[in-house]
PDB file of N, CA and C in Angstrom:
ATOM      1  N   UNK A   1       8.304  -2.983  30.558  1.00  0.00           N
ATOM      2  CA  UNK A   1       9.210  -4.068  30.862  1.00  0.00           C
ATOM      3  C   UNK A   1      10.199  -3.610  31.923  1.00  0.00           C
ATOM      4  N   UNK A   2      10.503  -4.760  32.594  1.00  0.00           N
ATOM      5  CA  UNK A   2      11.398  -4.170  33.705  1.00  0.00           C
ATOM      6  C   UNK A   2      12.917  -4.495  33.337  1.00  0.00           C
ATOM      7  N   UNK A   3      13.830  -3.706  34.197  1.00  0.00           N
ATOM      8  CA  UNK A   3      15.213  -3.563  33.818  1.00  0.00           C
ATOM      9  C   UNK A   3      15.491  -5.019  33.569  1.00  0.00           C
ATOM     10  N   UNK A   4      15.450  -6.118  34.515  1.00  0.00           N
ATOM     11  CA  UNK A   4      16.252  -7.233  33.692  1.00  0.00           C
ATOM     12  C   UNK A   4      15.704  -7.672  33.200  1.00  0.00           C
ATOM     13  N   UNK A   5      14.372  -7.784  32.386  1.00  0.00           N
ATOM     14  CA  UNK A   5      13.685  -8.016  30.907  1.00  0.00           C
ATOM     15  C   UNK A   5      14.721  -7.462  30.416  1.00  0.00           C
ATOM     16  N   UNK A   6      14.925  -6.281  29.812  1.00  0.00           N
ATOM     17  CA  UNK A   6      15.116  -5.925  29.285  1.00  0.00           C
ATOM     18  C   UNK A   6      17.160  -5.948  28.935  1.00  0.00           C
ATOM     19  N   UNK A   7      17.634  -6.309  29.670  1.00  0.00           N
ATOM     20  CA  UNK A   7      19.110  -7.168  29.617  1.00  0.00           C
ATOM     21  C   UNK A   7      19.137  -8.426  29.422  1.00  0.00           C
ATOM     22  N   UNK A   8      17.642  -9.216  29.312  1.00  0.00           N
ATOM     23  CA  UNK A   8      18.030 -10.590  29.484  1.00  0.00           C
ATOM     24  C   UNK A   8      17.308 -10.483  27.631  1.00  0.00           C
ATOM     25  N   UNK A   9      16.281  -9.737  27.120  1.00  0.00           N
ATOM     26  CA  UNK A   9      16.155  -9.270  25.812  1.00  0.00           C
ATOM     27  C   UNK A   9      17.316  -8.795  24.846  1.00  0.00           C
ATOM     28  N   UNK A  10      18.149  -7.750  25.516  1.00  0.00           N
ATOM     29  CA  UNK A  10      19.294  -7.684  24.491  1.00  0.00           C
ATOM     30  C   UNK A  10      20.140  -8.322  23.521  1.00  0.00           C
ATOM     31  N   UNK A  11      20.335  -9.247  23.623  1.00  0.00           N
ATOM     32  CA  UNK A  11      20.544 -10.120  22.607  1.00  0.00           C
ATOM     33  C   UNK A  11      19.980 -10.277  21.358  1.00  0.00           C
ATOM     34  N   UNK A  12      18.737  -9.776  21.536  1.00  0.00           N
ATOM     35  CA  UNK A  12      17.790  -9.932  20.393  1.00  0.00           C
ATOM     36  C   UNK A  12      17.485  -8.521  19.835  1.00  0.00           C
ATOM     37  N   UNK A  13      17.854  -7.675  20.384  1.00  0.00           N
ATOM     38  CA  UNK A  13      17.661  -5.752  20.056  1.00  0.00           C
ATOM     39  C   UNK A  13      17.874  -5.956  18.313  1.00  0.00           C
ATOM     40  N   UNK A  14      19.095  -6.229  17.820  1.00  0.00           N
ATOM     41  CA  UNK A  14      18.701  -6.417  16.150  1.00  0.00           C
ATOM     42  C   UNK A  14      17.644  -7.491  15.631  1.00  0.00           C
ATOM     43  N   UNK A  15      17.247  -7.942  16.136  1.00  0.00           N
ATOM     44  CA  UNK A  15      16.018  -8.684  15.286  1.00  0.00           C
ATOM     45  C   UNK A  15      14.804  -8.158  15.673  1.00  0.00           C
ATOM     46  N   UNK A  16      14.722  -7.268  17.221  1.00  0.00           N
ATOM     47  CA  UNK A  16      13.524  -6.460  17.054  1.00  0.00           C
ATOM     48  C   UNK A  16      13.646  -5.329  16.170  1.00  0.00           C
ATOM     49  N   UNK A  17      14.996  -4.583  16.317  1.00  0.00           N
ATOM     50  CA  UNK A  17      14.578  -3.749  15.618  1.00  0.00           C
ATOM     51  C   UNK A  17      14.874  -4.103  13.596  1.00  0.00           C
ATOM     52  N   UNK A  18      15.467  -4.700  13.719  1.00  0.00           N
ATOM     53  CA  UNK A  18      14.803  -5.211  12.137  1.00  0.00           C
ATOM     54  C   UNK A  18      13.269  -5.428  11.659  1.00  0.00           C
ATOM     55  N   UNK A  19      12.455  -6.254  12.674  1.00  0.00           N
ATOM     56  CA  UNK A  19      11.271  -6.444  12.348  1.00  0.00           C
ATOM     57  C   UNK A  19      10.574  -4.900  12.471  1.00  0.00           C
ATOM     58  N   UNK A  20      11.006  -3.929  13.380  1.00  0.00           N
ATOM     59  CA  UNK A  20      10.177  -2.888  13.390  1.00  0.00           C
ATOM     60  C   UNK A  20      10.635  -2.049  12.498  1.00  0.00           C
ATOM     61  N   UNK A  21      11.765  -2.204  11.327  1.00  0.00           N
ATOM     62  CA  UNK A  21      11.840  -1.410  10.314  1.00  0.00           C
ATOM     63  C   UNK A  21      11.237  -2.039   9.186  1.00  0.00           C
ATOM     64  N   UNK A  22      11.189  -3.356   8.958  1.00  0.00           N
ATOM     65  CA  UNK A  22      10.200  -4.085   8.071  1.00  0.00           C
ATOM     66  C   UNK A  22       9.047  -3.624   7.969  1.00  0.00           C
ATOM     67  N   UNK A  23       8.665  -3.418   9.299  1.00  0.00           N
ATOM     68  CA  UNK A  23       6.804  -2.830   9.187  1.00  0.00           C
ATOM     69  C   UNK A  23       7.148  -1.780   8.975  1.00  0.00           C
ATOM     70  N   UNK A  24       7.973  -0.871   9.001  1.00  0.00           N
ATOM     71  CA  UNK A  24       7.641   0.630   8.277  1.00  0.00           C
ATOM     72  C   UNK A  24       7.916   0.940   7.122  1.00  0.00           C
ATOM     73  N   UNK A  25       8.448  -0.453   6.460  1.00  0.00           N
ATOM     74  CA  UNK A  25       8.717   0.070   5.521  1.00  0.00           C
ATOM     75  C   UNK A  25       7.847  -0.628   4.444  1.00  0.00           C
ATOM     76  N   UNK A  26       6.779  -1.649   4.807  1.00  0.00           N
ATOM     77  CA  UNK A  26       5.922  -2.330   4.298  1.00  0.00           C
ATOM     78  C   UNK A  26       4.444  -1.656   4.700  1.00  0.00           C
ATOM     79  N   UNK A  27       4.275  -0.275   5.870  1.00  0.00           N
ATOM     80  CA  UNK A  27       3.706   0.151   5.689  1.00  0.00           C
ATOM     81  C   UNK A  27       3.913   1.771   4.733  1.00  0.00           C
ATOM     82  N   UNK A  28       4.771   2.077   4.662  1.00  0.00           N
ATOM     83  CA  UNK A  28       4.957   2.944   3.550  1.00  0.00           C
ATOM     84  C   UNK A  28       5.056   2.423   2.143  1.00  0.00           C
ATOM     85  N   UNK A  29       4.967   1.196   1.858  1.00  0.00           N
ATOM     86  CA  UNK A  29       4.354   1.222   0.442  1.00  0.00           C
ATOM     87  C   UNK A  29       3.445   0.803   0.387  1.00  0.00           C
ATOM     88  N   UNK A  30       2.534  -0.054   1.747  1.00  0.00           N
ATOM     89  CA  UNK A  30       1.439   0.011   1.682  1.00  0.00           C
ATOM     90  C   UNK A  30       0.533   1.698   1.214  1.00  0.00           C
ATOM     91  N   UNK A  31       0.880   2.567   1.870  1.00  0.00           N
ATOM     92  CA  UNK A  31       0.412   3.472   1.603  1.00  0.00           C
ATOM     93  C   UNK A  31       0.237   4.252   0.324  1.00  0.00           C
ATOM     94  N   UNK A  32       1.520   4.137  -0.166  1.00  0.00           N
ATOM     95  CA  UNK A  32       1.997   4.731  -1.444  1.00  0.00           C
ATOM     96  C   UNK A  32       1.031   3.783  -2.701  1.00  0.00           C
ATOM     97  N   UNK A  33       0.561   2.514  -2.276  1.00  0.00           N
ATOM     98  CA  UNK A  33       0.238   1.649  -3.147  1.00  0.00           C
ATOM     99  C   UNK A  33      -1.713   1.777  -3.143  1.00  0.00           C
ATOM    100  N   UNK A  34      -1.859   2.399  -2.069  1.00  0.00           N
ATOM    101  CA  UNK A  34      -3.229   2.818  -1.886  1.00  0.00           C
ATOM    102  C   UNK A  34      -3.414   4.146  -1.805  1.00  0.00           C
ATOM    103  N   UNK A  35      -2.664   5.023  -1.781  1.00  0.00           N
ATOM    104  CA  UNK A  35      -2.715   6.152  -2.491  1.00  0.00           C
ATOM    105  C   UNK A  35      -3.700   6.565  -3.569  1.00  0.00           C
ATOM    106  N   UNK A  36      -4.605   7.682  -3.322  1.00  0.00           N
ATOM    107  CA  UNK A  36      -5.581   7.915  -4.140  1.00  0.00           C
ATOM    108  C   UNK A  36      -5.070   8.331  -5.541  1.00  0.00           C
ATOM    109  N   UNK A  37      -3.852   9.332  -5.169  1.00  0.00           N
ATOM    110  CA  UNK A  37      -3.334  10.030  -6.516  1.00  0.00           C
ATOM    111  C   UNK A  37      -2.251   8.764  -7.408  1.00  0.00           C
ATOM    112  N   UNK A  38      -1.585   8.009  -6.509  1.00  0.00           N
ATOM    113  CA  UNK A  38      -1.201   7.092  -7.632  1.00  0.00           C
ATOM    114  C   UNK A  38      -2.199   6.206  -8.134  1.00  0.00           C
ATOM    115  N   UNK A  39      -3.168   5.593  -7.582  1.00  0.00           N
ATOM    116  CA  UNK A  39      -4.208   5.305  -8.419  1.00  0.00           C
ATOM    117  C   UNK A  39      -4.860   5.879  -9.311  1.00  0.00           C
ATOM    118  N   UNK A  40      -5.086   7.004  -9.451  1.00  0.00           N
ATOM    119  CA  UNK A  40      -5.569   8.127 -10.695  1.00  0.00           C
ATOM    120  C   UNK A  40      -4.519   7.923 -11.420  1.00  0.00           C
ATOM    121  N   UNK A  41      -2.495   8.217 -11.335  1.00  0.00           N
ATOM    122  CA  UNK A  41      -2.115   8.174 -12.131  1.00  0.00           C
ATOM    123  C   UNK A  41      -2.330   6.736 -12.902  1.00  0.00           C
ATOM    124  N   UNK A  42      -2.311   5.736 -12.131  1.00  0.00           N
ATOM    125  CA  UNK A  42      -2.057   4.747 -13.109  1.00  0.00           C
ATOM    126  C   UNK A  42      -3.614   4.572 -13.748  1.00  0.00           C
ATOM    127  N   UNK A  43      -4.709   4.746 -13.697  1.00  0.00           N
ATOM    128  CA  UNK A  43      -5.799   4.820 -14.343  1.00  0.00           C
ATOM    129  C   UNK A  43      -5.827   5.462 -16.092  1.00  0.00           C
ATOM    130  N   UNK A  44      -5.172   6.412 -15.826  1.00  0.00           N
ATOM    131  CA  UNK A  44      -4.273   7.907 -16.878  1.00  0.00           C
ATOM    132  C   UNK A  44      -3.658   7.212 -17.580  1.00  0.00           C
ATOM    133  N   UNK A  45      -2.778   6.168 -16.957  1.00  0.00           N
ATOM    134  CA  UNK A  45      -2.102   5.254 -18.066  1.00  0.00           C
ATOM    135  C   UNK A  45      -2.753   4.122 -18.718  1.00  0.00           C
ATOM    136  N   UNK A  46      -3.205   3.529 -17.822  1.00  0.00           N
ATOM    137  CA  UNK A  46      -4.401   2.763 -18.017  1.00  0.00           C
ATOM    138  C   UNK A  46      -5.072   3.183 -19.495  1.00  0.00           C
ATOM    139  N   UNK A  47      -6.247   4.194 -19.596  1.00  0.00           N
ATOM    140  CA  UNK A  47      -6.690   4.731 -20.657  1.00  0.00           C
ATOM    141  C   UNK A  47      -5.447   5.152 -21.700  1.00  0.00           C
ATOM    142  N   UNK A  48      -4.168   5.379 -22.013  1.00  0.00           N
ATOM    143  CA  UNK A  48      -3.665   5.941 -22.840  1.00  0.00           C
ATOM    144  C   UNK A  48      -3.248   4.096 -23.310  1.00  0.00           C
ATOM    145  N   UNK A  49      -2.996   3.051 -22.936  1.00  0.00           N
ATOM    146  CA  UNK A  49      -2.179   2.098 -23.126  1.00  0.00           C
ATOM    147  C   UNK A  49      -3.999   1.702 -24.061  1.00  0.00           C
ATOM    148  N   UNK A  50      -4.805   1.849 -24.188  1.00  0.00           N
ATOM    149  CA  UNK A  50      -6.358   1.318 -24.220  1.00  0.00           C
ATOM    150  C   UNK A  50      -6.293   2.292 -25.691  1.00  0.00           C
ATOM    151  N   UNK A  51      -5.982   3.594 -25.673  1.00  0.00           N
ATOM    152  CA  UNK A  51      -6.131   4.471 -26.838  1.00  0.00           C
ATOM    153  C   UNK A  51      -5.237   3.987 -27.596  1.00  0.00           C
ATOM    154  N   UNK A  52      -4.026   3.809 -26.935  1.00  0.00           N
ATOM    155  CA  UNK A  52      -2.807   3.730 -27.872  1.00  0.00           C
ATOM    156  C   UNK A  52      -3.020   2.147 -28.560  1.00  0.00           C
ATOM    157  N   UNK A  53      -4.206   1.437 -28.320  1.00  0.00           N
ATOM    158  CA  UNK A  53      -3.878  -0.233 -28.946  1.00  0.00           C
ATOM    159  C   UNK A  53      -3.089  -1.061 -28.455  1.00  0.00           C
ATOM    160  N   UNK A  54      -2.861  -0.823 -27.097  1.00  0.00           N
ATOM    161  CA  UNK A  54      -1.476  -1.720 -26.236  1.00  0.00           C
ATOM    162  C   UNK A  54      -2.139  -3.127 -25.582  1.00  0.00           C
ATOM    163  N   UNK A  55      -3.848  -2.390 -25.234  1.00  0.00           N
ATOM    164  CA  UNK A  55      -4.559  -3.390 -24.412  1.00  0.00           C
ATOM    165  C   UNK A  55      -5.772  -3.265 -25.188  1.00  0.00           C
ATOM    166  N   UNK A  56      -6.444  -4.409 -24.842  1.00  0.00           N
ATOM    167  CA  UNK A  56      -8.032  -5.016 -24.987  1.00  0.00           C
ATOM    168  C   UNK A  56      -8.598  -4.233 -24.430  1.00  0.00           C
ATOM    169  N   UNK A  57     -10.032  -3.987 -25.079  1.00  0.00           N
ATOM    170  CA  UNK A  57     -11.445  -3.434 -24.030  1.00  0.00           C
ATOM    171  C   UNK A  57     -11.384  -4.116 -22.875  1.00  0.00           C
ATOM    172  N   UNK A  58     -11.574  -5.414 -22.879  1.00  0.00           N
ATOM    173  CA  UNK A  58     -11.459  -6.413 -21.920  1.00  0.00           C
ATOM    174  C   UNK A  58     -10.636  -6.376 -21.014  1.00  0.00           C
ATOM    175  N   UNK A  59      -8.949  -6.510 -21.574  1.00  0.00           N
ATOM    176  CA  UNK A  59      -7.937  -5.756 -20.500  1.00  0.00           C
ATOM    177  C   UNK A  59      -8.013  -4.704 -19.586  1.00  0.00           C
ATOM    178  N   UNK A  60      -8.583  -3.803 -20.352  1.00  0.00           N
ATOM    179  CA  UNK A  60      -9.035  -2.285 -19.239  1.00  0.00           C
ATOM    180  C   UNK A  60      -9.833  -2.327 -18.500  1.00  0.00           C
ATOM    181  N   UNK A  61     -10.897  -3.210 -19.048  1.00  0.00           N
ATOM    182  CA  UNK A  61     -11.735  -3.214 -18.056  1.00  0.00           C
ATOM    183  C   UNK A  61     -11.531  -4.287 -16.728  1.00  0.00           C
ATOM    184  N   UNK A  62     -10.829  -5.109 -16.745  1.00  0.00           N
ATOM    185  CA  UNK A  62     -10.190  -6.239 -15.504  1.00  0.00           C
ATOM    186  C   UNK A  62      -8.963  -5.516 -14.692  1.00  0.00           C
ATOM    187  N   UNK A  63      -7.983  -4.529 -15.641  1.00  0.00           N
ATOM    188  CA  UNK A  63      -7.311  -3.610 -14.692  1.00  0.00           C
ATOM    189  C   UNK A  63      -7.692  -2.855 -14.103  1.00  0.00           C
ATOM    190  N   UNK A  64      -8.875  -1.952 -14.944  1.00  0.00           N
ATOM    191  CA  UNK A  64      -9.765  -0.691 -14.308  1.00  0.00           C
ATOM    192  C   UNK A  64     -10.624  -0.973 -12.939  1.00  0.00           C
ATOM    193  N   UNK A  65     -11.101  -2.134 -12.893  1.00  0.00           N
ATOM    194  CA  UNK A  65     -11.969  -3.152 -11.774  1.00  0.00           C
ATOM    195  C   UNK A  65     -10.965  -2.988 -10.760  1.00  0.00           C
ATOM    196  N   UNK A  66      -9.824  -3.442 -11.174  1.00  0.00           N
ATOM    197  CA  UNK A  66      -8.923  -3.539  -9.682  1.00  0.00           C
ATOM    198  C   UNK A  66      -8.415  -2.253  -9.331  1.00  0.00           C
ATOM    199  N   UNK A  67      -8.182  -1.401  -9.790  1.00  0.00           N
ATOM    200  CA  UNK A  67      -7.649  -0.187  -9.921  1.00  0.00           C
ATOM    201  C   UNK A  67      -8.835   0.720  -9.197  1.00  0.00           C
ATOM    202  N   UNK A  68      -9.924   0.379  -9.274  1.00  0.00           N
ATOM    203  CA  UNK A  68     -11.361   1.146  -8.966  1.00  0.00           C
ATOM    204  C   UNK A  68     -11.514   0.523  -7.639  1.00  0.00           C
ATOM    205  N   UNK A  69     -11.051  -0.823  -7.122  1.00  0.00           N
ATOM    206  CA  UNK A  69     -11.288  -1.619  -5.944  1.00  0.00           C
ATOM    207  C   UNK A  69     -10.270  -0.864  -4.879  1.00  0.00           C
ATOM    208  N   UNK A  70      -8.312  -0.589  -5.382  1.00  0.00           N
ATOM    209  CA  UNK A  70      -8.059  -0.011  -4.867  1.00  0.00           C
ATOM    210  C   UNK A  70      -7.965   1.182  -4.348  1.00  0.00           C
ATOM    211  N   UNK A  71      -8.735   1.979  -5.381  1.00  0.00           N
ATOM    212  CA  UNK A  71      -8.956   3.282  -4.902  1.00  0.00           C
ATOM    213  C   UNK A  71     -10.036   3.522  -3.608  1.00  0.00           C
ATOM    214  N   UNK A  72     -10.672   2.574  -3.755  1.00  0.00           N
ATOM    215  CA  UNK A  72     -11.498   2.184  -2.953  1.00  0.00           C
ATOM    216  C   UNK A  72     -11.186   2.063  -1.463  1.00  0.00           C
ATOM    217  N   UNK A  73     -10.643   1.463  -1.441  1.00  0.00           N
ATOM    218  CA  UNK A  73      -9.597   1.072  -0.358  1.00  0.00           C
ATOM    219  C   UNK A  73      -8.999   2.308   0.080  1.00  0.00           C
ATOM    220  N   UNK A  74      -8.047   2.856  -0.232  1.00  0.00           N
ATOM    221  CA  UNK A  74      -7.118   4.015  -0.319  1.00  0.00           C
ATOM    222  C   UNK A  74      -8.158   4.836   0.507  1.00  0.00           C
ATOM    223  N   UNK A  75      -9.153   5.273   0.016  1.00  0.00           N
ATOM    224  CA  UNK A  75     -10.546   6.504   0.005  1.00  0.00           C
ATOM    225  C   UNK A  75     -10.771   5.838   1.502  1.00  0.00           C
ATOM    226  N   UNK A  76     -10.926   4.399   2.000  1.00  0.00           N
ATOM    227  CA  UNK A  76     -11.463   4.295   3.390  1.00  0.00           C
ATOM    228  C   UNK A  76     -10.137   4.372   4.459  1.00  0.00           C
ATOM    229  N   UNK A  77      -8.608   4.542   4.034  1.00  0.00           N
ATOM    230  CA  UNK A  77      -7.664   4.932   5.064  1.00  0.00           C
ATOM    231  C   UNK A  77      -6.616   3.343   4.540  1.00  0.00           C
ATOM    232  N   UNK A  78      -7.204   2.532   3.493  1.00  0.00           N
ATOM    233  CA  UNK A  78      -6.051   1.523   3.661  1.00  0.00           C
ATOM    234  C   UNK A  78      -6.379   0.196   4.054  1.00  0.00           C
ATOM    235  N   UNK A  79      -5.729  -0.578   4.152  1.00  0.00           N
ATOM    236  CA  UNK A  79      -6.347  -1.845   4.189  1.00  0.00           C
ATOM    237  C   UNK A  79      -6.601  -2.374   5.613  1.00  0.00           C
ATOM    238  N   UNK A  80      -7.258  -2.871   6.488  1.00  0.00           N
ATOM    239  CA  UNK A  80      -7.565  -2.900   8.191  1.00  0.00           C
ATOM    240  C   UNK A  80      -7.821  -1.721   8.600  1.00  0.00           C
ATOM    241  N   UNK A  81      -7.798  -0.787   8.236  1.00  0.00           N
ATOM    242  CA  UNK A  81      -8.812   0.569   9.197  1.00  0.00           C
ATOM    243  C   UNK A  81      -9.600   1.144   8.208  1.00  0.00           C
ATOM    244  N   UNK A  82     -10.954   1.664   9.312  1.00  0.00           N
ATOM    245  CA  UNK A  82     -11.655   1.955   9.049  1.00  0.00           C
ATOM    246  C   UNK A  82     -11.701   3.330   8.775  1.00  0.00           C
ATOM    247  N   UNK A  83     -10.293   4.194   8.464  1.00  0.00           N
ATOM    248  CA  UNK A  83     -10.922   5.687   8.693  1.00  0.00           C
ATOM    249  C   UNK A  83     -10.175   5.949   7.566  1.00  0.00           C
ATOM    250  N   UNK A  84     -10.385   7.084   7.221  1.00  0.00           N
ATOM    251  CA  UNK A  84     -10.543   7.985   6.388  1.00  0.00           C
ATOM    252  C   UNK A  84      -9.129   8.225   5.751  1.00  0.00           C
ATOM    253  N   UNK A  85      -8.449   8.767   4.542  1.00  0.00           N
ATOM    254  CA  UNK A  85      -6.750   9.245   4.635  1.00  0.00           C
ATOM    255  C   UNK A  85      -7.067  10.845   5.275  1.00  0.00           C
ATOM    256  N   UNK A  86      -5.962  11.133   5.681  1.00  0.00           N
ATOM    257  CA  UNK A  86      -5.983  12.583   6.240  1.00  0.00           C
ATOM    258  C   UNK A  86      -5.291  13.502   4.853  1.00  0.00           C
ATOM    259  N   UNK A  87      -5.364  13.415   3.377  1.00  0.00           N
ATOM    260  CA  UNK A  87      -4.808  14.005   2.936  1.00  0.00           C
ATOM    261  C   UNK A  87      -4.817  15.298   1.725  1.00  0.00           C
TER     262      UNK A  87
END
């Protein structure tokens, strides 16, 4: 962008940079939420809430489905890309 773009933009510098802290911060729990290891943990709980009589066979198995979908996810890099986590 050229210099007076970019003076005739100023006005708006807090609402860009608001929106560009929104996405980082909606991609960091994206991440955290596709996370392989918090998916294992909550699986861990998953089975203890199933032992302990908290939930249905049935229940576990409709949480475990989604829980198995997101790990899924997580394992290919996340939701819109195709690659891998680096972790």
């Amino acid at each position: 962008m050229g210099l007076i773009t970019e003076v005739l933009l100023l006005p708006f510098a807090p609402a860009r940079c608001s929106g560009w802290a929104i996405k980082q911060v909606l991609r960091e729990a994206e991440r955290v939420y596709y996370d392989p290891a918090t998916v294992q943990a909550e699986l861990g709980r998953l089975a203890q809430r199933l032992e302990a009589g908290e939930i249905t066979e049935e229940e576990f198995d409709r949480q475990e489905d989604e829980l198995l979908d997101r790990l899924a996810v997580g394992m290919r890099g996340g939701p819109g890309t195709g690659e891998g986590t680096a972790l």
